[in-house]
Protein backbone atom coordinates (compact mmCIF):
# COMPACT_ATOMS: atom_id res chain seq x y z
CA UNK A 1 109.61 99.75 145.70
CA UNK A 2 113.08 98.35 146.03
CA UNK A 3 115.79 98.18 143.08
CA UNK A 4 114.89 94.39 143.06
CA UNK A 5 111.09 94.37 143.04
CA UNK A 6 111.26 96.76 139.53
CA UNK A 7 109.70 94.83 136.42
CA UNK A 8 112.40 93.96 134.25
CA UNK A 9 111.97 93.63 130.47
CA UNK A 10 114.61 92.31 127.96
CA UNK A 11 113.93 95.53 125.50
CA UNK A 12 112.85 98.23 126.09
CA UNK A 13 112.26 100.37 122.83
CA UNK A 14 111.88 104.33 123.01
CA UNK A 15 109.29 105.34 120.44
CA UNK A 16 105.91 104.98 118.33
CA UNK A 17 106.56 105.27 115.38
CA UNK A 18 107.24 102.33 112.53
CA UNK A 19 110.51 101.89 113.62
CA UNK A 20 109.84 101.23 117.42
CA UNK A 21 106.74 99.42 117.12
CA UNK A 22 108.28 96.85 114.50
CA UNK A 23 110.67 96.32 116.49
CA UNK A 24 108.70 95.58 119.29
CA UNK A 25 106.67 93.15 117.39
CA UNK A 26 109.79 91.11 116.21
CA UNK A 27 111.24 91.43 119.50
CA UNK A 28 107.59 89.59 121.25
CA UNK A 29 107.48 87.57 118.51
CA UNK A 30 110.91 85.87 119.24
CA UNK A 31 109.74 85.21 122.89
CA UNK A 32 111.93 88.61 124.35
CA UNK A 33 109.78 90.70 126.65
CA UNK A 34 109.41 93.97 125.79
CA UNK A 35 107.97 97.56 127.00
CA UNK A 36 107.28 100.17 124.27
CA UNK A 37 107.18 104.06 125.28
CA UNK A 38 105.49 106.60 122.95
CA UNK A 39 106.03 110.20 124.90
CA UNK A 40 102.38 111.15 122.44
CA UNK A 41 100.37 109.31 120.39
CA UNK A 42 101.38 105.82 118.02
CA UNK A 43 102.92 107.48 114.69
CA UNK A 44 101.86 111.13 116.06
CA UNK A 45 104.81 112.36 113.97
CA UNK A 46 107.07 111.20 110.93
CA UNK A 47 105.15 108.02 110.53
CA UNK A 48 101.81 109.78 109.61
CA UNK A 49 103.17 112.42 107.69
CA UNK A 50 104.77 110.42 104.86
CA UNK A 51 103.93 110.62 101.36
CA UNK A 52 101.97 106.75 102.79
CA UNK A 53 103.86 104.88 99.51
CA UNK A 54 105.23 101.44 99.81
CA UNK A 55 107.76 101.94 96.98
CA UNK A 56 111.14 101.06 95.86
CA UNK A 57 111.94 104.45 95.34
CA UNK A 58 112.61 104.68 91.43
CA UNK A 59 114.51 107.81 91.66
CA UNK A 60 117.02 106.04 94.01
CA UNK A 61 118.70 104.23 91.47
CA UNK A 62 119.93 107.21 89.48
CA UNK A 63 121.71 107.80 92.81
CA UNK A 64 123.18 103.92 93.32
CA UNK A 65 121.54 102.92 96.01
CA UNK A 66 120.44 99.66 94.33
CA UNK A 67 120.69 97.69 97.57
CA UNK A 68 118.18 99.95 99.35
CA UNK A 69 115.64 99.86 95.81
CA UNK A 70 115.75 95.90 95.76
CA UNK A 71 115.62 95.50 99.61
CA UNK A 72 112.63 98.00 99.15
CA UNK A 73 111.14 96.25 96.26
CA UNK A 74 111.38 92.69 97.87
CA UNK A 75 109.14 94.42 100.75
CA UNK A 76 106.80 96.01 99.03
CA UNK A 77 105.87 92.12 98.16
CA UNK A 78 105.84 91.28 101.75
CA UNK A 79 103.87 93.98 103.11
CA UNK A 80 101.53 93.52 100.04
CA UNK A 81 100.67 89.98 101.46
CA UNK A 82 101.02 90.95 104.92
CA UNK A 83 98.27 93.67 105.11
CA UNK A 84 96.32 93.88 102.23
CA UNK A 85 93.40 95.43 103.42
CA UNK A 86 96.07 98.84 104.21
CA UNK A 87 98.10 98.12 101.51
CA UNK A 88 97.52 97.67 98.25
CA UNK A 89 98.11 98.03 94.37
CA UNK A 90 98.55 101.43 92.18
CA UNK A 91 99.69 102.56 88.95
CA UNK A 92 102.22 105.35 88.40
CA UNK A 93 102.21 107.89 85.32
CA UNK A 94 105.55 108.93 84.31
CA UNK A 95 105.10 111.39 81.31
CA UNK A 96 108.28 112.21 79.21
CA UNK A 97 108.97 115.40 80.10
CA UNK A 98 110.79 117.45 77.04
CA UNK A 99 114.55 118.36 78.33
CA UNK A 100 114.51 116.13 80.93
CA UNK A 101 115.09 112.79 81.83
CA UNK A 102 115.08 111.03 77.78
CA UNK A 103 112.58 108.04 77.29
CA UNK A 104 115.67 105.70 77.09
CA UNK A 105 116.86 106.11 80.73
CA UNK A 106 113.40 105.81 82.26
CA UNK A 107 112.90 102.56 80.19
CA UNK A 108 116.30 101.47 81.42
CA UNK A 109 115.49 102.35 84.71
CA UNK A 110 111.78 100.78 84.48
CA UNK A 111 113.29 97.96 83.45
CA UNK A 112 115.66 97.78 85.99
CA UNK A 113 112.91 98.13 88.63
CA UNK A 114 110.63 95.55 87.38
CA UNK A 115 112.94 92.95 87.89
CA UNK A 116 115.44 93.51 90.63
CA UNK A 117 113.09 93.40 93.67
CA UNK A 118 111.56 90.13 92.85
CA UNK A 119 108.30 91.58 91.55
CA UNK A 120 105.19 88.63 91.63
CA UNK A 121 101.59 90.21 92.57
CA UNK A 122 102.37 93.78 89.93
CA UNK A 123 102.01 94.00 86.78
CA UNK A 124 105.07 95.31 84.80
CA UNK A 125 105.63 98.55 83.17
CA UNK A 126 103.79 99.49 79.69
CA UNK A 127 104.14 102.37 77.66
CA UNK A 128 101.72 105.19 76.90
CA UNK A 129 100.70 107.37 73.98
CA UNK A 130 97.83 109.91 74.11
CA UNK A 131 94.72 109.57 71.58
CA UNK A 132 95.32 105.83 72.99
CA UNK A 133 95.60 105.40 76.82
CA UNK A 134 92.73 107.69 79.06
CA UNK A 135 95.61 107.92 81.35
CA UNK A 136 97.40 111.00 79.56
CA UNK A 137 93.85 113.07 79.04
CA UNK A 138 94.70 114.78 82.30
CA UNK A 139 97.54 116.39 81.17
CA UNK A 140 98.87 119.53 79.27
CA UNK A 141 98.68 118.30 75.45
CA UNK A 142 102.33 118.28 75.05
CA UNK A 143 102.69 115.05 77.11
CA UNK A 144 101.70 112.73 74.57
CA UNK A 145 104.02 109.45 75.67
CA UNK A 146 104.75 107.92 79.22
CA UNK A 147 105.43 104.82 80.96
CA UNK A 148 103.32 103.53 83.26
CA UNK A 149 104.35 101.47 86.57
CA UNK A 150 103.70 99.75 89.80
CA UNK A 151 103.77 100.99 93.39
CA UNK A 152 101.92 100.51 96.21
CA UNK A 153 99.95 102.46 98.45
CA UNK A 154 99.74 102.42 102.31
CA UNK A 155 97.70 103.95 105.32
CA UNK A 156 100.95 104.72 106.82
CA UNK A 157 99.00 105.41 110.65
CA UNK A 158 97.17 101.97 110.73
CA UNK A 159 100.14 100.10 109.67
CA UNK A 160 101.82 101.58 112.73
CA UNK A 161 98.48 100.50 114.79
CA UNK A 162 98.47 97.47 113.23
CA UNK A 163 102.40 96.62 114.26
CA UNK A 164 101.62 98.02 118.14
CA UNK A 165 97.92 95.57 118.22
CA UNK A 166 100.41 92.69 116.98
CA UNK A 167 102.94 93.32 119.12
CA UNK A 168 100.79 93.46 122.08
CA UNK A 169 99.29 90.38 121.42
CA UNK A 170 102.46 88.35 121.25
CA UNK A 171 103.13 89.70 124.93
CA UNK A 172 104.68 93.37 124.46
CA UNK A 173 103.35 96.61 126.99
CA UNK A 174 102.63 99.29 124.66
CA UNK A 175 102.76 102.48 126.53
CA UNK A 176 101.24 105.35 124.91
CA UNK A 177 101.23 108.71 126.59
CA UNK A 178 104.57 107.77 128.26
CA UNK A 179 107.78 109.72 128.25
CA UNK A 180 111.30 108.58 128.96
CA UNK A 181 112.79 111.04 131.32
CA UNK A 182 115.88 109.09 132.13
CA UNK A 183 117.82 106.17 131.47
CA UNK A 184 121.14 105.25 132.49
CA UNK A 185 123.30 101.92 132.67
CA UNK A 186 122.93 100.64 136.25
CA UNK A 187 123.57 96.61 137.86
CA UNK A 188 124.05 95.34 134.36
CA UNK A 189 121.34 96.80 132.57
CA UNK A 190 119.00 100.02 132.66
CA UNK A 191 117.59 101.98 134.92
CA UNK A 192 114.64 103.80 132.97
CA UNK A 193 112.62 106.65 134.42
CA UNK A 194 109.21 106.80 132.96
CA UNK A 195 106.52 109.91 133.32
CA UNK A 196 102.98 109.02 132.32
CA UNK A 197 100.56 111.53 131.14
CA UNK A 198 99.21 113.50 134.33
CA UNK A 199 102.88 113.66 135.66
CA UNK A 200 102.94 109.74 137.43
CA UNK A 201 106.38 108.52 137.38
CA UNK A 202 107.89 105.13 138.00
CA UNK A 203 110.88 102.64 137.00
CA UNK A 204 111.88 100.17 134.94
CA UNK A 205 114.64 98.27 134.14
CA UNK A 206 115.82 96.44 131.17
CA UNK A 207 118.78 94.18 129.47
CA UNK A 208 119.12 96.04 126.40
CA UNK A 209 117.58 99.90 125.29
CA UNK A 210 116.39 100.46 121.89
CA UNK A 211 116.29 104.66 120.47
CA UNK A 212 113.69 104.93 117.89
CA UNK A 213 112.82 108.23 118.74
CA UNK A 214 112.95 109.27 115.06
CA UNK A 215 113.58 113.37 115.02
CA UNK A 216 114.06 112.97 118.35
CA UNK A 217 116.96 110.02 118.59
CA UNK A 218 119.10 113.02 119.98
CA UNK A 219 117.33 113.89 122.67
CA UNK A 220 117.22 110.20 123.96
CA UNK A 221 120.88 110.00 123.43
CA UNK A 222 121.17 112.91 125.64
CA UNK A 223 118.87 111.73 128.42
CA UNK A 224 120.61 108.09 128.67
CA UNK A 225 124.08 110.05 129.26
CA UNK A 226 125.54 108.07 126.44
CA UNK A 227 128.76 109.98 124.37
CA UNK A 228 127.96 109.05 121.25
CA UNK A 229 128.42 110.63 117.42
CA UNK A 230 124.86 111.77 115.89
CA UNK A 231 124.33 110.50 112.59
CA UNK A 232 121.27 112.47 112.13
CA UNK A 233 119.84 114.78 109.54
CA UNK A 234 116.15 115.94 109.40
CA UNK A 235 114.64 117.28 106.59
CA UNK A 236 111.51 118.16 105.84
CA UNK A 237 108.78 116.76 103.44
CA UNK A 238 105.21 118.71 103.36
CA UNK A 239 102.48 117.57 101.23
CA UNK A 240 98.87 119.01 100.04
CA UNK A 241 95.19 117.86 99.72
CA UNK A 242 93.10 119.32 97.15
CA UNK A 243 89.42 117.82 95.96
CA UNK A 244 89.96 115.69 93.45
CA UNK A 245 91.82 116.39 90.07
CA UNK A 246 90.77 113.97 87.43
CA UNK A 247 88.72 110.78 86.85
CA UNK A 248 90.65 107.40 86.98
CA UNK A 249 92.52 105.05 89.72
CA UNK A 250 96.01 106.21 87.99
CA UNK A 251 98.69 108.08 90.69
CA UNK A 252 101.28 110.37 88.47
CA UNK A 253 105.18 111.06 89.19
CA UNK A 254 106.14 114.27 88.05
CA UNK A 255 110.23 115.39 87.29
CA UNK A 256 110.90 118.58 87.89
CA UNK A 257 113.09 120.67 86.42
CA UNK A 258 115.21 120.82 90.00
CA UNK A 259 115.82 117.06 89.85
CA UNK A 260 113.19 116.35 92.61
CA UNK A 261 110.06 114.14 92.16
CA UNK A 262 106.24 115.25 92.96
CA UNK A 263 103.42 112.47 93.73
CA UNK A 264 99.84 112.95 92.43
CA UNK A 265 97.76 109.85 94.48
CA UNK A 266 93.97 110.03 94.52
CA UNK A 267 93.29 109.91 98.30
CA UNK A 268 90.34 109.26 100.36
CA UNK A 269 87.71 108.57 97.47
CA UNK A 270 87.30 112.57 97.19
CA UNK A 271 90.96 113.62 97.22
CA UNK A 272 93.78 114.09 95.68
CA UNK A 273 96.81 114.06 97.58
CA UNK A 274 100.27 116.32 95.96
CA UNK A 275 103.96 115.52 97.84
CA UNK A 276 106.81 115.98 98.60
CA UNK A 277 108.72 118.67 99.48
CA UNK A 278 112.37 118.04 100.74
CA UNK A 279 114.05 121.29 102.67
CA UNK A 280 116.90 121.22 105.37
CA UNK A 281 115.36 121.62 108.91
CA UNK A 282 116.61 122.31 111.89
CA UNK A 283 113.70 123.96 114.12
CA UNK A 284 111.50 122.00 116.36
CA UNK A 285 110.41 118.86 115.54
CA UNK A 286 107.09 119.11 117.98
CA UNK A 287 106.32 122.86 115.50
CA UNK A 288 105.64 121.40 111.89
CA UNK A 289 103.08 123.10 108.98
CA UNK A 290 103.51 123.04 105.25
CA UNK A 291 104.62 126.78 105.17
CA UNK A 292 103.50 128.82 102.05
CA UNK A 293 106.55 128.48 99.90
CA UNK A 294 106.04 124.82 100.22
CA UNK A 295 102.61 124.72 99.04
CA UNK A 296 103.12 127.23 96.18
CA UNK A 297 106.26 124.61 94.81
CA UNK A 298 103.87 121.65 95.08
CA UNK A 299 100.67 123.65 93.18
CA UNK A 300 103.49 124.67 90.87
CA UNK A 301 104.88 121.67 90.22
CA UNK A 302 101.50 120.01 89.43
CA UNK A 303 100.28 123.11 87.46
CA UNK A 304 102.94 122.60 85.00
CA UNK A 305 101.35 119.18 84.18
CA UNK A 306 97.78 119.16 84.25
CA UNK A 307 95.23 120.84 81.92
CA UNK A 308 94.24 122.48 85.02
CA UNK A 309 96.49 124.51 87.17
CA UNK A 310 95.98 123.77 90.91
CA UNK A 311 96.12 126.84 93.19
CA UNK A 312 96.67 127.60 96.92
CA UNK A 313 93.19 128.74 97.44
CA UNK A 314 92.52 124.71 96.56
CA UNK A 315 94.40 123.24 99.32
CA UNK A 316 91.54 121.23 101.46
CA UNK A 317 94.53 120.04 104.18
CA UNK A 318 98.20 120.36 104.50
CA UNK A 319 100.65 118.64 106.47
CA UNK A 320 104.10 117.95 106.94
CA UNK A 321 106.76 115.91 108.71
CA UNK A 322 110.30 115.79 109.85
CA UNK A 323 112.39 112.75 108.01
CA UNK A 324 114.84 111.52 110.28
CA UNK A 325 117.41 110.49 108.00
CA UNK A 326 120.78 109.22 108.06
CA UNK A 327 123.43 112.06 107.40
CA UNK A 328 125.88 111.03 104.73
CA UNK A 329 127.30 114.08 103.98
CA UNK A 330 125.26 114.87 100.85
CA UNK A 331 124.60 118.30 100.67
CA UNK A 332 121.52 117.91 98.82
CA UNK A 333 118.44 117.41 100.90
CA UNK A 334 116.45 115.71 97.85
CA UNK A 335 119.56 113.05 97.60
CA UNK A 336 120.33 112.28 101.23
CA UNK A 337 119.75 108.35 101.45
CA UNK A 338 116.71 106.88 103.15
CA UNK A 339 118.50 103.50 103.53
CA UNK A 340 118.87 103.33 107.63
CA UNK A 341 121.87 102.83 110.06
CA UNK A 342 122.06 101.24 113.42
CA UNK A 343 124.68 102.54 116.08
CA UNK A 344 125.13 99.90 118.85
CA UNK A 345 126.48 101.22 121.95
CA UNK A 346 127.55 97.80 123.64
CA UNK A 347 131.03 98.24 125.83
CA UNK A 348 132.21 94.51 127.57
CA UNK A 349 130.07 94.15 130.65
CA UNK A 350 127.63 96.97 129.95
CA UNK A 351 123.76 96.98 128.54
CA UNK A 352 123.76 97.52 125.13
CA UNK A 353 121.64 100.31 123.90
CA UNK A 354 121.24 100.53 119.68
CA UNK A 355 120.56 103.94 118.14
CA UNK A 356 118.31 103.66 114.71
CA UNK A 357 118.99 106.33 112.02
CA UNK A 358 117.25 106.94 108.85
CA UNK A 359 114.69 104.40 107.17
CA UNK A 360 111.49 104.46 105.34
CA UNK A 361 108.28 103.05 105.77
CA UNK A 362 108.87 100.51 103.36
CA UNK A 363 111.86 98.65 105.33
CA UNK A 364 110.42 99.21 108.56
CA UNK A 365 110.36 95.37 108.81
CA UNK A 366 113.71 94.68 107.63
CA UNK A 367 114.98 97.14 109.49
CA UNK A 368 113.67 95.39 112.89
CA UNK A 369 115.05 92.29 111.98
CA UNK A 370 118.86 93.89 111.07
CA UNK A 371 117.88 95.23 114.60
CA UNK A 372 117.23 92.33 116.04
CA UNK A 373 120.17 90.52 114.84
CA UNK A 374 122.45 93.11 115.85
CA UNK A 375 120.88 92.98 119.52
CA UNK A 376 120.41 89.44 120.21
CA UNK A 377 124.39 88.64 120.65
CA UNK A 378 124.86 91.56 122.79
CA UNK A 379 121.84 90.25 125.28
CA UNK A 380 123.19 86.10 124.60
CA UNK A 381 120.22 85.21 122.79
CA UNK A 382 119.29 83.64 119.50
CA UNK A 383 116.21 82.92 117.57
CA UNK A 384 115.14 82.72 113.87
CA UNK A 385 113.45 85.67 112.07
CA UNK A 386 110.01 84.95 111.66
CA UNK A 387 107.92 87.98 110.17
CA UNK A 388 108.29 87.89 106.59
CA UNK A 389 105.49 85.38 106.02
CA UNK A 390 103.15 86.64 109.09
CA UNK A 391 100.39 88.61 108.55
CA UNK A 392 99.62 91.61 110.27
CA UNK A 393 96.03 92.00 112.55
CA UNK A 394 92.67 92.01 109.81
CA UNK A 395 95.31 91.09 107.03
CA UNK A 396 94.08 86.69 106.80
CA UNK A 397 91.41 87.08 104.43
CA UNK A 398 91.12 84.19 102.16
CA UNK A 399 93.56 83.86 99.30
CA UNK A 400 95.20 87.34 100.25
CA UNK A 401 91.94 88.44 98.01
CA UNK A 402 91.08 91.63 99.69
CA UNK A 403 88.64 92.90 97.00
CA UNK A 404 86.79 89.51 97.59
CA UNK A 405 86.38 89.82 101.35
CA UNK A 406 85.19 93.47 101.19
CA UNK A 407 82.54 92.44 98.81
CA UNK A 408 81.79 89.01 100.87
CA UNK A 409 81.43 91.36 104.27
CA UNK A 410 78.92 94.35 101.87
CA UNK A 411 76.75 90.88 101.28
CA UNK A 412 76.86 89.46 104.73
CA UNK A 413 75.46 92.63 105.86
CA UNK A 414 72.77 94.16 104.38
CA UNK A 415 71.74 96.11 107.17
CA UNK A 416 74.23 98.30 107.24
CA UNK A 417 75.28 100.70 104.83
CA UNK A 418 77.87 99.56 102.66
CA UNK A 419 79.78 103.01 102.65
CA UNK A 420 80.44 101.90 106.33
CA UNK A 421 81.12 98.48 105.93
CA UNK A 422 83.63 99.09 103.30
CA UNK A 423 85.69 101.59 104.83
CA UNK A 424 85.89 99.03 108.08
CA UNK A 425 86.64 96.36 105.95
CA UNK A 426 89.83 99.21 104.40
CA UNK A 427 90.76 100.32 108.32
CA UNK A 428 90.59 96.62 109.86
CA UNK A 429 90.23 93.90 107.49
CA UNK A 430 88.78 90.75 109.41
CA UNK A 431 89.56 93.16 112.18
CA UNK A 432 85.97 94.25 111.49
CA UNK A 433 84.17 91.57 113.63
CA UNK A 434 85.49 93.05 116.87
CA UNK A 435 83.43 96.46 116.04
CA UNK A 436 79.90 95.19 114.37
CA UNK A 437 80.05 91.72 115.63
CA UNK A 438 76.11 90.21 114.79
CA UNK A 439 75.23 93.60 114.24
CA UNK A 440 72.28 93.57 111.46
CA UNK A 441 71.27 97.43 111.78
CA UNK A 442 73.27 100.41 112.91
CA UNK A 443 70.71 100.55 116.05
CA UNK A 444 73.52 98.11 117.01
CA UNK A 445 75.99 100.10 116.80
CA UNK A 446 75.52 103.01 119.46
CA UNK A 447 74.91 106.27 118.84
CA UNK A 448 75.87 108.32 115.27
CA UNK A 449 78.64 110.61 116.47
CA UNK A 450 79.47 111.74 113.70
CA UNK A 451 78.35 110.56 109.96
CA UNK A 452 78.88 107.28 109.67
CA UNK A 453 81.02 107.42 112.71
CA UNK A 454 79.23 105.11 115.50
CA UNK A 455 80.32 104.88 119.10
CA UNK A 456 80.91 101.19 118.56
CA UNK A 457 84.06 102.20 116.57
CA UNK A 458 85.11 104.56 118.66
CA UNK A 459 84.96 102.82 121.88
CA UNK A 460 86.91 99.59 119.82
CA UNK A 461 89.84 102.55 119.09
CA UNK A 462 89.82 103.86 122.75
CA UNK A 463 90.12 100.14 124.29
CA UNK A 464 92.36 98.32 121.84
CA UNK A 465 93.67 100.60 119.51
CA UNK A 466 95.09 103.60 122.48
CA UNK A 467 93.36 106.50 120.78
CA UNK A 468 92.56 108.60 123.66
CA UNK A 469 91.16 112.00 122.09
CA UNK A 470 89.37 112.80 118.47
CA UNK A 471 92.58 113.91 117.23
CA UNK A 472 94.09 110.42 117.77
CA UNK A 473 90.41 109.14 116.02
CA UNK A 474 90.09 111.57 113.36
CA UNK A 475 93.52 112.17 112.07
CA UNK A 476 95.56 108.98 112.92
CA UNK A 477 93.04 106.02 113.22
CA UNK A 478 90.73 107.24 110.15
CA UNK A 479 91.15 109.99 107.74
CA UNK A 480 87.96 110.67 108.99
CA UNK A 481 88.80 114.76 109.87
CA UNK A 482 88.85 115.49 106.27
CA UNK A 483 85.15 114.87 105.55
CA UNK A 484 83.91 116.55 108.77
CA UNK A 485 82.57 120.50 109.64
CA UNK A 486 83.40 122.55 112.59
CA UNK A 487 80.27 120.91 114.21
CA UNK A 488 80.96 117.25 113.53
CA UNK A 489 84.65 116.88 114.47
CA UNK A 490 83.77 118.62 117.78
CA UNK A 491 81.66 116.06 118.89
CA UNK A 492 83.89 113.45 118.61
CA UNK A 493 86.12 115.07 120.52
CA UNK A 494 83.39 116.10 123.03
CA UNK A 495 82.63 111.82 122.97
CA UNK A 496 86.26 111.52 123.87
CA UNK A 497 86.19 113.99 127.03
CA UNK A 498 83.21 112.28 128.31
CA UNK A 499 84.97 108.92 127.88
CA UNK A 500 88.35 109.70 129.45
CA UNK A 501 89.35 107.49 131.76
């Protein structure tokens, strides 16, 4: 194919994770064409691995950073009514922890977080006592006050699925499985080199490159040539799933006595989920476990709180990601900011090619729209920003009411077991009518792969969602892999394989 004949895009973004694939969605969304390459799978790395909170980050403000806790705040509203069937409402437990942080700063701080971000849909904080509030029954005896709060949870995967099926729709080429091997400046743009899964290469050019490569921004850097300062510093956050702790919807934040915070979240009906660690890393990004010392700190930490001390012999699932965060020169790995940081690389005359740093999955949508307005001057475009009041795919149920819709779908379908139409209403939201259509029986649905599991799902993740093995199905797409033996998970894979295209 000649230079000419290549398929030319105005962005091209490097990446799958929240970053790149909200991004890309803003980027369609304003009319720019754009390719999206994801070396693995969508959110294969950082952007599953996250403590999955939609969150202001209360422990933020003792540090200062109140424009990243408001900007944080004002999104967890946004993505609240953007999503609501994978995001939604919880309630935080903050015992007063003797010798630590005194009930007057938290309340201060509380305070301060209720009202700074905007809040609308949450209700406010309210104090605790025990022999009052079921709340505190969990706990050691000596926590007998706390305040409780608002957060929100998130199913950090889907929301990156859920970004990708959007941006797709509004015109984007989402290109899982694809590596960038090369990119360099060339005839007034780039000249990317792409290598597909099964070793097919071919090129593409574009006006303007975007590095969302996450823990691996470097590596991009290096591969487009470009002499630039690294701004990066990854550190390391494991977490732990145990069978559940205690009775009640309530989440708890734990202090510890080495400033850091620990998250108890019920999880998956059955769970409990226990994070975060943060440690320096510097290894391989592609080489991540929750190592033993990790574990022991977050049992630990817990044990010191609840009636009943959580072991390592407990842990049902560990995991654990690389944060690619923004180095400012804190030497504290707990304190290092999550706010994010763009570098744009755009000499006179040359393609511009923007570098994102740092972020959480909170401001993954403000940070595509600061990206945005940083790259549509360098390419000689405008356009207004337009995704604060859209929805994202399955998230236009009626009145934003996602409790009534799951309960409208259980009744509209009596067929089918409502285990399995509630959990598709969770994953997909009106999403759900591309995978059981009319169905009235699960006869409809294909064969049981695995419980509950029908092929009908799984052949709706393989064609629109890019899942293309039971890892992608079972660990990204559903939680599904922590329910399932030996036996059961091995036959979805074994689906997969016989499926492959």
């Amino acid at each position: 194919m000649n230079e000419s004949d290549l398929p030319i895009y105005d962005l091209a973004v490097v990446g799958g994770g929240i970053n790149g694939v909200g991004i890309a969605r803003d980027a369609a969304g304003r009319g720019l064409s754009v390719l999206l390459a994801e070396r693995g799978d969508l959110a294969t790395a950082t952007s599953s691995a996250s403590s999955k909170l939609i969150h202001g980050g209360l422990r933020y403000l003792e540090q200062y950073q109140f424009r990243l806790v408001r900007e944080s705040l004002a999104e967890r509203e946004v993505l609240l009514a953007a999503a609501g069937h994978l995001i939604w409402p919880l309630r935080f437990v903050l015992p007063l922890h003797r010798g630590l942080r005194p009930a007057w700063m938290l309340r201060l701080g509380l305070l301060l977080y209720d009202h700074i971000g905007g809040r609308e849909r949450l209700p406010a904080t309210r104090a605790l006592r025990r022999g009052r509030d079921a709340e505190l029954e969990p706990l050691r005896a000596e926590f007998v006050r706390a305040f409780e709060y608002s957060d929100c949870w998130a199913d950090d995967a889907r929301l990156v699925v859920a970004n990708a099926i959007d941006a797709r729709a509004r015109g984007a080429d989402i290109e899982v499985g694809t590596a960038v091997v090369a990119a360099r400046r060339d005839l007034g743009g780039w000249r990317i080199e792409l290598s597909a899964v099964g070793g097919e290469r071919r090129i593409v050019r574009a006006r303007a490159l975007v590095n969302a490569a996450g823990p691996w921004v470097e590596d991009v850097l290096r591969k487009t040539g470009a002499d630039r300062r690294s701004a990066l510093r990854l550190v390391k956050g494991s977490h732990v799933v145990v069978r559940r702790l205690y009775d009640g919807p309530q989440s708890y934040t734990l202090q510890n006595r080495d400033g850091r915070v620990v998250f108890i979240i019920p999880y998956e009906r059955e769970y409990t989920l226990i994070g975060t660690t943060d440690v320096p890393f510097e290894g391989n990004p592609d080489k991540l476990h929750a190592d033993r010392g990790e574990i022991d700190y977050l049992c630990g930490s817990v044990s010191d709180y609840l009636r009943t001390p959580v072991t390592a012999a407990q842990v049902h699932w560990s995991y654990a990601g690389v944060r690619p965060l923004h180095d400012d020169g804190r030497q504290n790995a707990s304190t290092v900011t999550r706010d994010y940081a763009f570098d744009l690389d755009a000499p006179a005359g040359l393609a511009p090619l923007l570098s994102v740093f740092g972020g959480k999955l909170t401001t993954y949508r403000k940070l595509a729209e600061h990206a945005l307005a940083q790259l549509l001057p360098a390419l000689g475009r405008t356009s207004t920003p337009w995704t604060r009041t859209a929805t994202l795919p399955g998230g236009d149920f009626p009145d934003r009411d996602y409790e009534a819709f799951s309960r409208a779908e259980v009744a509209r379908r009596p067929g089918l077991p409502a285990a399995l139409v509630l959990r598709l209403c969770r994953a997909y939201g009106t999403g759900i009518e591309a995978i059981l259509g009319t169905a009235r029986h699960v006869d409809a649905l294909g064969e049981e792969i695995a419980p509950l599991l029908y092929e009908a799902e799984l052949q709706h993740l393989k064609d629109r969602e890019w899942a293309r093995c039971g890892e992608d199905a079972l660990w990204r797409r559903t939680k599904l892999g922590l329910g399932y033996d030996a036996v059961q998970a091995a036959r979805v894979h074994a689906w997969f394989e016989r499926h492959a295209r």
